[in-house]
Protein backbone atom coordinates (compact mmCIF):
# COMPACT_ATOMS: atom_id res chain seq x y z
CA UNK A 1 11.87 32.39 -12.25
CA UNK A 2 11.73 34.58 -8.74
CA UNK A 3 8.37 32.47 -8.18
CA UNK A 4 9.64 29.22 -8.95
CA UNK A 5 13.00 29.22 -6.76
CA UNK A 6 10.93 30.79 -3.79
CA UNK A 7 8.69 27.69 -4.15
CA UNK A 8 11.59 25.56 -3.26
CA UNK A 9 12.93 27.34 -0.65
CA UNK A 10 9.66 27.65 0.82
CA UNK A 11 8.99 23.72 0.32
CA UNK A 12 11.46 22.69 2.68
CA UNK A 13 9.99 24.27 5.57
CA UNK A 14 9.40 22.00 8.17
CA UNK A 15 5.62 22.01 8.05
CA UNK A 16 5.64 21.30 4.72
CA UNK A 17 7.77 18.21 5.04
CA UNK A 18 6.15 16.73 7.74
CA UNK A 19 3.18 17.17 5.84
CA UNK A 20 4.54 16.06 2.81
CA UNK A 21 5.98 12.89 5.06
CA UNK A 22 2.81 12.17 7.15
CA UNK A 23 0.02 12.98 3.53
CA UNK A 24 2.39 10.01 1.85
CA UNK A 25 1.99 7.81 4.77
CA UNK A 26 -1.84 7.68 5.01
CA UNK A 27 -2.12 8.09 1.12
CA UNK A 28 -0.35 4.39 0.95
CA UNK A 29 -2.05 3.39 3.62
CA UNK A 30 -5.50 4.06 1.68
CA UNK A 31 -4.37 3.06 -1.36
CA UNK A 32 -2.94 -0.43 0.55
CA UNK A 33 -6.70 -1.08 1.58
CA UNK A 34 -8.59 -2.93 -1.10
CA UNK A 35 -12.24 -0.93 -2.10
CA UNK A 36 -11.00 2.52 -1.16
CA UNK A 37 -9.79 4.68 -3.29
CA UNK A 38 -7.46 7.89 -3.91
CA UNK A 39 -10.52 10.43 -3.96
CA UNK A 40 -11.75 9.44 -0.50
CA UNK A 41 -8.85 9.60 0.83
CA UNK A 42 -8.21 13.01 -0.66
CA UNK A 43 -12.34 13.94 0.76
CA UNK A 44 -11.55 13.05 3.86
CA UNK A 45 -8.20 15.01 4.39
CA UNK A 46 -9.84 18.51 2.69
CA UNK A 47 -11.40 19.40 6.49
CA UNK A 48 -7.90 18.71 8.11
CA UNK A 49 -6.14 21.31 5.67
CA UNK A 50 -8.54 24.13 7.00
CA UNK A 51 -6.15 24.92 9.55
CA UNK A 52 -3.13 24.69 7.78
CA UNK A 53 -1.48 27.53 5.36
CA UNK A 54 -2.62 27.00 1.87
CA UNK A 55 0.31 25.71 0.81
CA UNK A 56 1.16 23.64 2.99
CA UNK A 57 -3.06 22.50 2.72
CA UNK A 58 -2.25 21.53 -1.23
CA UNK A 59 0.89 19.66 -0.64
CA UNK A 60 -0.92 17.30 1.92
CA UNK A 61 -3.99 16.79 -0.33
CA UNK A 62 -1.29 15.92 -3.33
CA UNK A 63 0.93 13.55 -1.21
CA UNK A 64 -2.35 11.44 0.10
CA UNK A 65 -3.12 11.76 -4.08
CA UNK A 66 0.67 10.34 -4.99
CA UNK A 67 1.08 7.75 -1.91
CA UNK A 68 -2.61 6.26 -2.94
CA UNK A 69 -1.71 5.46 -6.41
CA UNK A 70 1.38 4.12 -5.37
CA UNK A 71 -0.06 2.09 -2.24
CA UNK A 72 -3.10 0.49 -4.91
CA UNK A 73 0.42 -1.61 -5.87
CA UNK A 74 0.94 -3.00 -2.28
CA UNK A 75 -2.40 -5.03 -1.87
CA UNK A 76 -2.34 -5.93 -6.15
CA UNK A 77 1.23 -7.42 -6.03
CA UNK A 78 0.85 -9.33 -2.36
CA UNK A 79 -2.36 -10.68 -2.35
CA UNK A 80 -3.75 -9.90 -6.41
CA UNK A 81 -6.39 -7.37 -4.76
CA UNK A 82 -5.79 -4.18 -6.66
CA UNK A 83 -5.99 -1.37 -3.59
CA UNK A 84 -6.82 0.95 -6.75
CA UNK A 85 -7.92 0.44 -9.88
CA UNK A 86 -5.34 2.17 -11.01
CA UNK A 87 -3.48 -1.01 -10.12
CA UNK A 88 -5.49 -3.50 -11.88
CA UNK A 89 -2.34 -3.70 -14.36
CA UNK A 90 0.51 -4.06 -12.39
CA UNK A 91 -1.46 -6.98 -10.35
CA UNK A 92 -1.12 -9.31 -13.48
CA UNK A 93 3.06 -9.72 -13.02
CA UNK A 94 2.90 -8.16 -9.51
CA UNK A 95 1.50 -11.23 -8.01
CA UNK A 96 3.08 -13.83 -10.18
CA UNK A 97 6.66 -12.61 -8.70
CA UNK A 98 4.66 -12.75 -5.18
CA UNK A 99 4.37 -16.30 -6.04
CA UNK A 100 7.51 -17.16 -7.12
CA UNK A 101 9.13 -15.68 -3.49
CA UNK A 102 10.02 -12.18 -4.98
CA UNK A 103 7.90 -10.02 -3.90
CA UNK A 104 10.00 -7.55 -2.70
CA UNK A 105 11.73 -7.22 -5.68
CA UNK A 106 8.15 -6.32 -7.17
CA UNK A 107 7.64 -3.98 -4.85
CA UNK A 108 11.23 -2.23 -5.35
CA UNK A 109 10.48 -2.21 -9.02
CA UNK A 110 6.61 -0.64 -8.29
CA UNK A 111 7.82 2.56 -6.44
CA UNK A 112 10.65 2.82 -8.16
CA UNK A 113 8.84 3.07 -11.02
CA UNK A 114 6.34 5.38 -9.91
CA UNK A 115 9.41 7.49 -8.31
CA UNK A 116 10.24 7.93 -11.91
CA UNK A 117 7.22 7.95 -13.61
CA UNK A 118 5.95 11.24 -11.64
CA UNK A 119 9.12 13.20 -11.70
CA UNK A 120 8.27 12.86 -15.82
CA UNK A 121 4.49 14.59 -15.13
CA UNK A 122 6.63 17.34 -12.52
CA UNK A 123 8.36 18.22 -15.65
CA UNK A 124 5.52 18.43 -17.79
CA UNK A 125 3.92 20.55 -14.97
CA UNK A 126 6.42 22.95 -14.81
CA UNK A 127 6.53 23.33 -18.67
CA UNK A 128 3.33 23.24 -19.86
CA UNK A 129 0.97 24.66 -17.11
CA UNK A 130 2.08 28.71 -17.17
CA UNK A 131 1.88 28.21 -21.09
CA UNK A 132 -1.96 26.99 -20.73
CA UNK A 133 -2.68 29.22 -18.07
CA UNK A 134 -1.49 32.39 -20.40
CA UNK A 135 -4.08 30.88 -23.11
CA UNK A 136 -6.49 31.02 -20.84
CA UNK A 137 -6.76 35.12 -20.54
CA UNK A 138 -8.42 34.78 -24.15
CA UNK A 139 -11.65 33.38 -22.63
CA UNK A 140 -14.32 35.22 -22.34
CA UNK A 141 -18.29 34.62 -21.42
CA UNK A 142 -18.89 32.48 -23.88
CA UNK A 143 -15.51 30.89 -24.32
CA UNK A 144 -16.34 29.95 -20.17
CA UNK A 145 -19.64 28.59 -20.90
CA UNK A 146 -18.02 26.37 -23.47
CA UNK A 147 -15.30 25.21 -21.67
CA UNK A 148 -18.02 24.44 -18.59
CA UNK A 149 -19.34 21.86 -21.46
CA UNK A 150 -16.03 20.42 -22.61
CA UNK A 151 -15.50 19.52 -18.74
CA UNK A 152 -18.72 17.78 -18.39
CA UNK A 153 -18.66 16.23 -21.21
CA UNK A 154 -15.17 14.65 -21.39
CA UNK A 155 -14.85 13.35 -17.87
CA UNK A 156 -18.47 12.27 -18.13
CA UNK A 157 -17.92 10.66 -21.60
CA UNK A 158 -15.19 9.08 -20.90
CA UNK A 159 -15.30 7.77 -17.40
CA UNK A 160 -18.72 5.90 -17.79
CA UNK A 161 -19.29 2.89 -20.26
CA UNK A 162 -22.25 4.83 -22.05
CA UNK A 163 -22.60 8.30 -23.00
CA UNK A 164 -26.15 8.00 -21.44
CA UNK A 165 -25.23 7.29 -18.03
CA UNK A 166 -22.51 9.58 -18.39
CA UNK A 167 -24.38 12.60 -19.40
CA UNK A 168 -27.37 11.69 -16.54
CA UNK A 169 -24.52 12.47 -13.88
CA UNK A 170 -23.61 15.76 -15.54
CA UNK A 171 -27.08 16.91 -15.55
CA UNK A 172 -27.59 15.46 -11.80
CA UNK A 173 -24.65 17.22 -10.87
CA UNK A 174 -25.84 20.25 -12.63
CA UNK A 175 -29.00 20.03 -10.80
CA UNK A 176 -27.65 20.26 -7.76
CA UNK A 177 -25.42 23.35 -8.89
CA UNK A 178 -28.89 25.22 -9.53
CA UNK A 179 -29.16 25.62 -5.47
CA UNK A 180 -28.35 28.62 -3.74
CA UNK A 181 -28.24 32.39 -4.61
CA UNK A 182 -28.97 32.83 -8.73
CA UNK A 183 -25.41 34.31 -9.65
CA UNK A 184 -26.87 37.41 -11.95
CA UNK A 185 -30.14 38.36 -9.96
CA UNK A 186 -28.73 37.42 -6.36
CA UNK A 187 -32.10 35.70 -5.19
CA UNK A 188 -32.25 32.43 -3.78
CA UNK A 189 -33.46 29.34 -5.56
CA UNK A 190 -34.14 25.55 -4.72
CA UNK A 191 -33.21 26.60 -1.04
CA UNK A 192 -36.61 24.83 0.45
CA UNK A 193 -36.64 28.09 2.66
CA UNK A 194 -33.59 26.67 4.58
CA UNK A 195 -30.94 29.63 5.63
CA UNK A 196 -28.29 26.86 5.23
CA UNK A 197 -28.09 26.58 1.46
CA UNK A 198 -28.41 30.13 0.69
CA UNK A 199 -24.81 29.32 -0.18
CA UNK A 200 -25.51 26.31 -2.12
CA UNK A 201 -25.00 23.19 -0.83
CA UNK A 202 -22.08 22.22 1.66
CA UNK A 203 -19.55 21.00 -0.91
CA UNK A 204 -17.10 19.30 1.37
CA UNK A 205 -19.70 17.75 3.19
CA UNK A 206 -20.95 16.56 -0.60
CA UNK A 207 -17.75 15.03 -1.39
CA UNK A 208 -16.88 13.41 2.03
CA UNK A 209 -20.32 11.85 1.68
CA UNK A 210 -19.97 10.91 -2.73
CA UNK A 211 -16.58 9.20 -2.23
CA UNK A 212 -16.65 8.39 1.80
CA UNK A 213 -19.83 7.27 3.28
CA UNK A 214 -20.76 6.04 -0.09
CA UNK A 215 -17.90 3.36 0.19
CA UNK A 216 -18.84 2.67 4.18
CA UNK A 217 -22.56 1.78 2.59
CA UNK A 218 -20.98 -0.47 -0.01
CA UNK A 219 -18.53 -2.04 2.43
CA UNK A 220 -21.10 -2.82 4.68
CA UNK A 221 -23.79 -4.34 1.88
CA UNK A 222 -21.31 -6.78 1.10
CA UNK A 223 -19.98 -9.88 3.21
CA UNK A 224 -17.68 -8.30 6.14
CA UNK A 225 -13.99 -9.30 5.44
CA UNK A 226 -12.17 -11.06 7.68
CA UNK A 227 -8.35 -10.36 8.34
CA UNK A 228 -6.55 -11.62 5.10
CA UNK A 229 -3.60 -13.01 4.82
CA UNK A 230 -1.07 -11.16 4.16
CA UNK A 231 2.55 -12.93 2.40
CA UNK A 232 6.12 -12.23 4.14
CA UNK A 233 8.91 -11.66 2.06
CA UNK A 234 12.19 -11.82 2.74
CA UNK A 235 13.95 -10.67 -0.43
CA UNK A 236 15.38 -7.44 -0.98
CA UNK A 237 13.05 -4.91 -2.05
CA UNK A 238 16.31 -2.61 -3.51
CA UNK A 239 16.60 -3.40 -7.16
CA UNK A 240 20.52 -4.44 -8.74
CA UNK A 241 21.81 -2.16 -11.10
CA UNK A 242 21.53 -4.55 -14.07
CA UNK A 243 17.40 -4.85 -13.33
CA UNK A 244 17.15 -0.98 -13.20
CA UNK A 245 19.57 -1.06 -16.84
CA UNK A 246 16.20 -2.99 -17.53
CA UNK A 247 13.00 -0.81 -16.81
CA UNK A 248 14.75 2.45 -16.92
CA UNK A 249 13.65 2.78 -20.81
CA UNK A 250 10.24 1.72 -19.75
CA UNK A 251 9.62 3.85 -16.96
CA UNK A 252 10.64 7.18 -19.06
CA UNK A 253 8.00 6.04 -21.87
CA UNK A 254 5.59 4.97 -19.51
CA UNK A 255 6.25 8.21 -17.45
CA UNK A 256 5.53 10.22 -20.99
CA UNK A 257 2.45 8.08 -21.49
CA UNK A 258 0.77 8.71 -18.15
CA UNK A 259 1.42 12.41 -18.06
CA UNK A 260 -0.38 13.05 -21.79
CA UNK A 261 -2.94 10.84 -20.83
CA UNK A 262 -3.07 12.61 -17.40
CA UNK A 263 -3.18 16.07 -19.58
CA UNK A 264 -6.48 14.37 -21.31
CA UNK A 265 -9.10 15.27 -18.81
CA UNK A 266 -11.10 12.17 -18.23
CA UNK A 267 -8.80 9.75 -19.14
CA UNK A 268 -7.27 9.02 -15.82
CA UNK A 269 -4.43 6.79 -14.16
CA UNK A 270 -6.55 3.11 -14.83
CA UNK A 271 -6.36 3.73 -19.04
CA UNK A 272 -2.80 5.03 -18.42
CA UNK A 273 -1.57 2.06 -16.63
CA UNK A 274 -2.88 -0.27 -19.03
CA UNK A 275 -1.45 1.62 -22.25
CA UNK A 276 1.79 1.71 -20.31
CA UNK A 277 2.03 -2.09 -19.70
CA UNK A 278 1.05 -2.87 -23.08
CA UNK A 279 3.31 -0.31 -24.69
CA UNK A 280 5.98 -2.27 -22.24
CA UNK A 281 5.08 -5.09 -23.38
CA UNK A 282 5.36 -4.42 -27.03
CA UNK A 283 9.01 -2.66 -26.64
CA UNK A 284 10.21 -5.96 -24.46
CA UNK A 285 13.33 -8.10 -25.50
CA UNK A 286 11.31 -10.68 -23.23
CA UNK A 287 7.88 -10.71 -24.45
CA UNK A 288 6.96 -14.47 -23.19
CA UNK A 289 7.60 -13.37 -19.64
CA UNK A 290 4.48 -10.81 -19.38
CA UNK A 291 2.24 -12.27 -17.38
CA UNK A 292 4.41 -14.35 -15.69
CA UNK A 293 5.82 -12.29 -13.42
CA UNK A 294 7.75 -9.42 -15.43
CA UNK A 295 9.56 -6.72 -13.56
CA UNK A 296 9.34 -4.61 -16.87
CA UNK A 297 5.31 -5.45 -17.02
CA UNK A 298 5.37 -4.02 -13.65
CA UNK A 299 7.26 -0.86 -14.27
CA UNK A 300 5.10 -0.35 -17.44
CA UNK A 301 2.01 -0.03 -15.22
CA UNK A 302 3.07 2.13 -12.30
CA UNK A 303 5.29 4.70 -13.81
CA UNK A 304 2.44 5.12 -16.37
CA UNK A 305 -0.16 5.48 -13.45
CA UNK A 306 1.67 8.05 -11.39
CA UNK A 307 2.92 10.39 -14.71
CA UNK A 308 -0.59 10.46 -14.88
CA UNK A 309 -0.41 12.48 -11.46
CA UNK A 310 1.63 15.75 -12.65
CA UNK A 311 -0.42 15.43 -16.25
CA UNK A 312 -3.52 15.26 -14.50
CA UNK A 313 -3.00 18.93 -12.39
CA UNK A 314 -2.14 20.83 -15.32
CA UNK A 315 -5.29 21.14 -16.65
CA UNK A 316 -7.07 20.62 -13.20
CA UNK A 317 -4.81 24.06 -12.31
CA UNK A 318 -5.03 26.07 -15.43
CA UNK A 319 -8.48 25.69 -16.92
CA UNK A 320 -10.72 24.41 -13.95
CA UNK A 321 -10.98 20.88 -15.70
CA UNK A 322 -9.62 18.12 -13.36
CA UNK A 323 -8.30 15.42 -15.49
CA UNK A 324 -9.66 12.60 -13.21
CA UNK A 325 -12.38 12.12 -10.40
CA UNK A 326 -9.36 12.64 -7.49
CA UNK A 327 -8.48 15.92 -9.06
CA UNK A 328 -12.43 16.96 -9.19
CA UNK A 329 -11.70 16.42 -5.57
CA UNK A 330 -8.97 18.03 -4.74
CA UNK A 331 -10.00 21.01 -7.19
CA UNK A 332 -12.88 21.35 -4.45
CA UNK A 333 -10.10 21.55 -1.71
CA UNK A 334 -8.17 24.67 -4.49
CA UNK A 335 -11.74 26.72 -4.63
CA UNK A 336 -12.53 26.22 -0.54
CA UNK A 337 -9.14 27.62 -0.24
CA UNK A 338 -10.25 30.49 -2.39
CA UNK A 339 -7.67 30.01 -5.18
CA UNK A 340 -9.73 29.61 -8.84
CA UNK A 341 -8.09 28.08 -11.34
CA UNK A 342 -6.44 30.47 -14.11
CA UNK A 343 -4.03 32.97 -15.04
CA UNK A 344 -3.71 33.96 -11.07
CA UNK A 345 -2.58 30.93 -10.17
CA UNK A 346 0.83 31.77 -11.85
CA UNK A 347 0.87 35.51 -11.15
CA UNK A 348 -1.29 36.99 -8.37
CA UNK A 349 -0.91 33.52 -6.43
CA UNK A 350 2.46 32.41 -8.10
CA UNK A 351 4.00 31.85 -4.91
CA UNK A 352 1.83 29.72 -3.81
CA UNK A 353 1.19 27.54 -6.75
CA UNK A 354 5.22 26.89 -7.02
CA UNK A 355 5.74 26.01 -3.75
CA UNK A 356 2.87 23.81 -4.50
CA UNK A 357 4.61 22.31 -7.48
CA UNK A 358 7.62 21.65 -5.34
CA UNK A 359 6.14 19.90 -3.19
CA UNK A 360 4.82 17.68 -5.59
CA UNK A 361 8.55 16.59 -6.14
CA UNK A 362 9.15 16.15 -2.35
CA UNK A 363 6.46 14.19 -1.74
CA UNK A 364 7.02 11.80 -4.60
CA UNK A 365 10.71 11.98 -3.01
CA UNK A 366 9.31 10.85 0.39
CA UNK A 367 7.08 8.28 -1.51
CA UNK A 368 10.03 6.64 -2.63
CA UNK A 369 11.91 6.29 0.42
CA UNK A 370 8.70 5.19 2.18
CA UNK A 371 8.68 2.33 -0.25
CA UNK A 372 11.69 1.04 -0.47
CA UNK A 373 12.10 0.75 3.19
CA UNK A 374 8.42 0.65 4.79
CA UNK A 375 6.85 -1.86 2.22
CA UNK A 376 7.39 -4.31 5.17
CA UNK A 377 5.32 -2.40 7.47
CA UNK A 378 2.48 -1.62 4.54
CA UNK A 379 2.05 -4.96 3.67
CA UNK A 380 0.45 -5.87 6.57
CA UNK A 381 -2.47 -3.04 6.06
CA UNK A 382 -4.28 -5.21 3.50
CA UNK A 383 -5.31 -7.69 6.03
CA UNK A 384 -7.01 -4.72 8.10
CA UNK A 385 -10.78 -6.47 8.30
CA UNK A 386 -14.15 -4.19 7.28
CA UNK A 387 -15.54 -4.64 10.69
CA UNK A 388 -12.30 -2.11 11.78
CA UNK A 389 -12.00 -0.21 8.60
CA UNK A 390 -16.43 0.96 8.30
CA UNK A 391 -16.69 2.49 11.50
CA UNK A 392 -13.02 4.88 11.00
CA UNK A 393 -14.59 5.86 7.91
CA UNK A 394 -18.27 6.57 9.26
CA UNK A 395 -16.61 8.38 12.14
CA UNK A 396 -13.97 10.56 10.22
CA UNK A 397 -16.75 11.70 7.85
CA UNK A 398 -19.06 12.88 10.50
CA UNK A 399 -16.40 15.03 12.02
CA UNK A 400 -14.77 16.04 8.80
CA UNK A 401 -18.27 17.46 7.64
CA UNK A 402 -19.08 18.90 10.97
CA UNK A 403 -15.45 20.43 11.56
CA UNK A 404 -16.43 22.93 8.45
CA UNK A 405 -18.75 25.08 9.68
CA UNK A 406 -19.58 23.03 13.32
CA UNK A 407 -23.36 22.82 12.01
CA UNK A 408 -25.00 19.29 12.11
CA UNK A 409 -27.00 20.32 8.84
CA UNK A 410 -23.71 19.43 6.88
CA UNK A 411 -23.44 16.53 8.56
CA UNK A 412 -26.99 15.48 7.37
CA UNK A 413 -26.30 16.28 4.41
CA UNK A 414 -22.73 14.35 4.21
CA UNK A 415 -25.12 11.73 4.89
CA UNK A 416 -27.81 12.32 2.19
CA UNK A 417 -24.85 12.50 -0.38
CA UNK A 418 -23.69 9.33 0.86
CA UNK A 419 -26.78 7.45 0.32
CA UNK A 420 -26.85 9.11 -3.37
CA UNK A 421 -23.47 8.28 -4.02
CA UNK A 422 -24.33 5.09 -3.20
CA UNK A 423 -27.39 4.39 -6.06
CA UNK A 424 -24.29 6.15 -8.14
CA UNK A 425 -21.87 3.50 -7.93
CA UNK A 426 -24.79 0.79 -7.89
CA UNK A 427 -25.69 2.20 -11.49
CA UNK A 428 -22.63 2.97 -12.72
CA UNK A 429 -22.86 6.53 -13.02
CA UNK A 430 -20.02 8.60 -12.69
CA UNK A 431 -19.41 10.68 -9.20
CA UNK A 432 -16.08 12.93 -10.32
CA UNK A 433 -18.91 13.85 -12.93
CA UNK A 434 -21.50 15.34 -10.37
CA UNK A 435 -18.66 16.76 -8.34
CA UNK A 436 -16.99 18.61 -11.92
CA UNK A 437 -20.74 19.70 -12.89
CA UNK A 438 -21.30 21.28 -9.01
CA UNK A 439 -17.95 23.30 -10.02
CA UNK A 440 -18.66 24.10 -13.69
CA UNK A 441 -22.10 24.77 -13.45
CA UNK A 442 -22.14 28.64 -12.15
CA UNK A 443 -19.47 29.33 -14.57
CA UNK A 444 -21.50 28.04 -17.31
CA UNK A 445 -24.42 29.21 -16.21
CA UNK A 446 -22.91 32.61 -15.72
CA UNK A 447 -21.11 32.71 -18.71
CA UNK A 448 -24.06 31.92 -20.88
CA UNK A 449 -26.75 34.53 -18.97
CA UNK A 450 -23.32 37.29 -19.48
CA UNK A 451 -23.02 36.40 -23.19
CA UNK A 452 -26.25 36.99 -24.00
CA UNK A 453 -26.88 39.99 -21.78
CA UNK A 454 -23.93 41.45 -23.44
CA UNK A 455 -25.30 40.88 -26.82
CA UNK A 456 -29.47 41.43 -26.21
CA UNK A 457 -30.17 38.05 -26.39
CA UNK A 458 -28.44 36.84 -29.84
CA UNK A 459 -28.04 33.18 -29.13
CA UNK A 460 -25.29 33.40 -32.18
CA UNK A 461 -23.04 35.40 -30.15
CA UNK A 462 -21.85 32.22 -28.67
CA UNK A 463 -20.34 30.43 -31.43
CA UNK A 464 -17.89 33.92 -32.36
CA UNK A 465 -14.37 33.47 -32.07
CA UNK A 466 -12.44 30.50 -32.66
CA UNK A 467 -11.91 29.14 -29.22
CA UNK A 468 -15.32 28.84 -29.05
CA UNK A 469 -15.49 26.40 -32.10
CA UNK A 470 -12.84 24.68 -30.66
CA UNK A 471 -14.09 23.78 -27.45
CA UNK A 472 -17.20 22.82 -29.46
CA UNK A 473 -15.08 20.64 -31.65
CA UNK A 474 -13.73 18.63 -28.90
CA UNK A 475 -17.19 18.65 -27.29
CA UNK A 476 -18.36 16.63 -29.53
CA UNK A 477 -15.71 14.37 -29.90
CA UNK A 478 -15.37 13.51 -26.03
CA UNK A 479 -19.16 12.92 -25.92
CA UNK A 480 -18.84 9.82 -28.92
CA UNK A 481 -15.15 8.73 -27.02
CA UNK A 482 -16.62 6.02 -25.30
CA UNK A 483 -17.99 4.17 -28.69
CA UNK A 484 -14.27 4.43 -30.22
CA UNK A 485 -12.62 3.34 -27.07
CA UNK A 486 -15.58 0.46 -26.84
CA UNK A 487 -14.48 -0.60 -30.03
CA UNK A 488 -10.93 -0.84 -29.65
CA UNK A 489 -11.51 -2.27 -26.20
CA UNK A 490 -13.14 -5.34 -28.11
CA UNK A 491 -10.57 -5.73 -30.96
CA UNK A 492 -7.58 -5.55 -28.04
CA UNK A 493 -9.93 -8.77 -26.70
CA UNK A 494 -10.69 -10.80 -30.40
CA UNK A 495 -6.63 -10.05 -30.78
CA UNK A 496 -5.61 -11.48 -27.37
CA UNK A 497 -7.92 -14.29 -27.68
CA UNK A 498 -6.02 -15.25 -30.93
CA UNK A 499 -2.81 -15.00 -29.38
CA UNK A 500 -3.89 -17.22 -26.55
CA UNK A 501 -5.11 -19.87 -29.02
């Protein structure tokens, strides 16, 4: 309780706020911009944080992760250009308000909505992550190197269309792991006799150039957009009472939805938007207005999408296991601050993670009044042209990755990483997948080598205990996911057809 109160206290200092303030700021404005994403904004930001106190580091990586999802909403209810896919969903009733003149009311109801929906995942951060972290002190070697497959196997499994491309980015990622020192015998390997990835490869510089360059590359393959036109609005983006009476039951069932499915790792804020406007839609007095520009449709999608925030960084925090590709990233920014994900996170480190958990709340607090009365001013970032936008991004990459270690190596190989990430996205393989594999590899790795060291070689000593058969269990399931969630996707289709007919 000591820990939890000093993280509050400790929240409101002023560097935290104004990083809390500015990290919401450019996380809408990323989010605003259609083709980037949360995770690049969140790679680009991890070289600023060196310089700042760790927890003041974490709370600027979460508030670019919160004002993202939140700013996808911006660009998907003014122009129908989702800014994220996480807000493919609310676009559908978004825009059709736009349309009809009320667009600020769907942006009032957007971050209200996502206001509410990630206060519901802060709740089920502060309950449920110390009770997972205690679990965790039961693992041992081979309870680690099963875990390491549960990771890759979920996020990969789930996150790609087939299990095949899915598992080929575990196994690149895993690859790629394999550089460096050899974690039992301490001799290099896969190094190409270059002193520079004794160490393994630069991993900041590998995410900057999988989620940043790699988007500059597909930016500038396709046509250059022009300045797009961006829709005034002159109604009031504050809701009435009687319209909040409305979505208030949504956005707490939403919220609920988004931070279990946030709590699934893999699942992510895209599948929890859409379950939450559906699940909206079913619970609606005023079913024939979805899809026609329902503030309750709206709602639905973006206070499922940010519960999924909170849900997402409980297991991200207590078991190593991000639950989507922006927590992969911003577990990068946790281990380059030296903090490893576990039971010392909520005693050795305690402080730190609570004030960390506090300023989750104040930044979703600062995302909310940055809404409601700067939606004016971030409506015009959509119409921000590619010939502006690629050459920001090529030049904040090169100096994030040289700003680590001021070597032009890492630079080269932000670069090399941004060529791969983009054959990745060209193939639809999944990059959170490499980045989780590059994390979970040496602990798999070392807790497989350990277990059988331990035990002279007896490959059975891995399946003792009943973690271990658990985490096989659910192994196994998350690698067949995609054909159940494949299936439903195409009865949710044959159904809507029928309705339409």
């Amino acid at each position: 309780m000591g820990d939890v109160l000093y993280g509050f206290i400790h929240a409101l200092d002023w560097i935290n706020l104004l990083a809390a303030f500015c990290s919401v700021a450019v996380g809408i404005t990323v989010g605003a911009l259609p083709g980037l994403s949360a995770a690049m904004g969140v790679a680009l930001l991890i070289p600023v944080t060196f310089a700042m106190p760790t927890e003041t580091g974490l709370i600027a990586l979460v508030g670019v992760y919160c004002g993202a999802i939140f700013g996808g909403s911006i660009s998907a209810i003014l122009i129908h250009t989702p800014g994220t896919p996480a807000a493919a969903a609310t676009a559908i009733d978004g825009y059709q308000l736009t349309l009809k003149g009320k667009a600020g009311k769907a942006l009032g109801t957007a971050v209200i909505a996502s206001f509410g929906g990630a206060m519901i995942s802060a709740v089920a951060l502060y309950l449920f992550a110390p009770a997972l972290a205690k679990l965790a002190l039961k693992f041992g070697p081979s309870e680690y190197f099963w875990l390491s497959i549960f990771g890759l196997t979920i996020i990969a499994g789930v996150s790609s269309k087939s299990i095949l491309k899915g598992l080929l980015s575990g196994a690149l990622g895993l690859l790629i792991s394999t550089i460096g020192m050899d974690p039992m015998l301490g001799r290099p390997r896969f190094t190409f006799d270059s002193m520079y990835l004794i160490s393994g490869v630069p991993f900041t510089a590998t995410l900057i150039g999988l989620f940043s360059m790699s988007q500059v590359l597909i930016l500038a393959e396709s046509k250059l957009k022009e300045s797009g036109i961006s829709r005034n609005f002159e109604d009031k983006v504050m809701l009435s009472f009687k319209e909040l009476k409305t979505i208030f039951p949504t956005i707490l069932r939403s919220g609920v939805i988004g931070s279990i499915t946030g709590i699934l790792p893999g699942a992510g804020a895209t599948i929890a938007a859409f379950i939450g406007y559906n699940e909206a839609r079913r619970f609606s007095k005023d079913k024939d207005s979805f899809g026609k520009g329902s503030i309750e449709g709206i709602a639905g999608a973006e206070a499922a999408n940010n519960g999924v925030t909170g849900g997402s960084l409980i297991p991200t925090l207590t078991l190593g296991i991000p639950g989507e590709s922006v927590t992969a990233v911003l577990l990068g920014g946790l281990l380059i601050k030296g903090l490893q994900p576990g039971p010392d996170l909520f005693t050795i480190h305690g402080k730190i993670t609570y004030t960390f958990f506090a300023g989750f709340i104040i930044v979703n607090i600062f995302m909310l009044g940055l809404g409601l009365f700067g939606s004016r001013f971030f409506a015009h970032i959509s119409r921000v042209p590619d010939k502006i936008l690629i050459p920001v991004i090529v030049g904040l990459s090169v100096v994030g990755s040289y700003a680590i270690h001021n070597q032009i190596f890492d630079v080269g190989v932000m670069m090399v990483f941004g060529i791969i990430g983009y054959f990745i996205k060209k193939f639809e393989l999944n990059a959170a997948a490499i980045v989780l594999a590059l994390i979970l590899g040496p602990i798999g790795e070392t807790g497989l080598r350990r277990t059988l060291i331990m035990n002279g070689g007896n490959i059975a000593s891995l399946f003792n205990g009943t973690i271990s058969w658990v985490l096989i269990g659910l192994s196994i399931f998350s690698m067949f996911s995609p054909m159940l969630m494949n299936k439903l996707d195409k009865k949710e289709e044959n159904l809507n057809k029928e309705m339409t007919k």
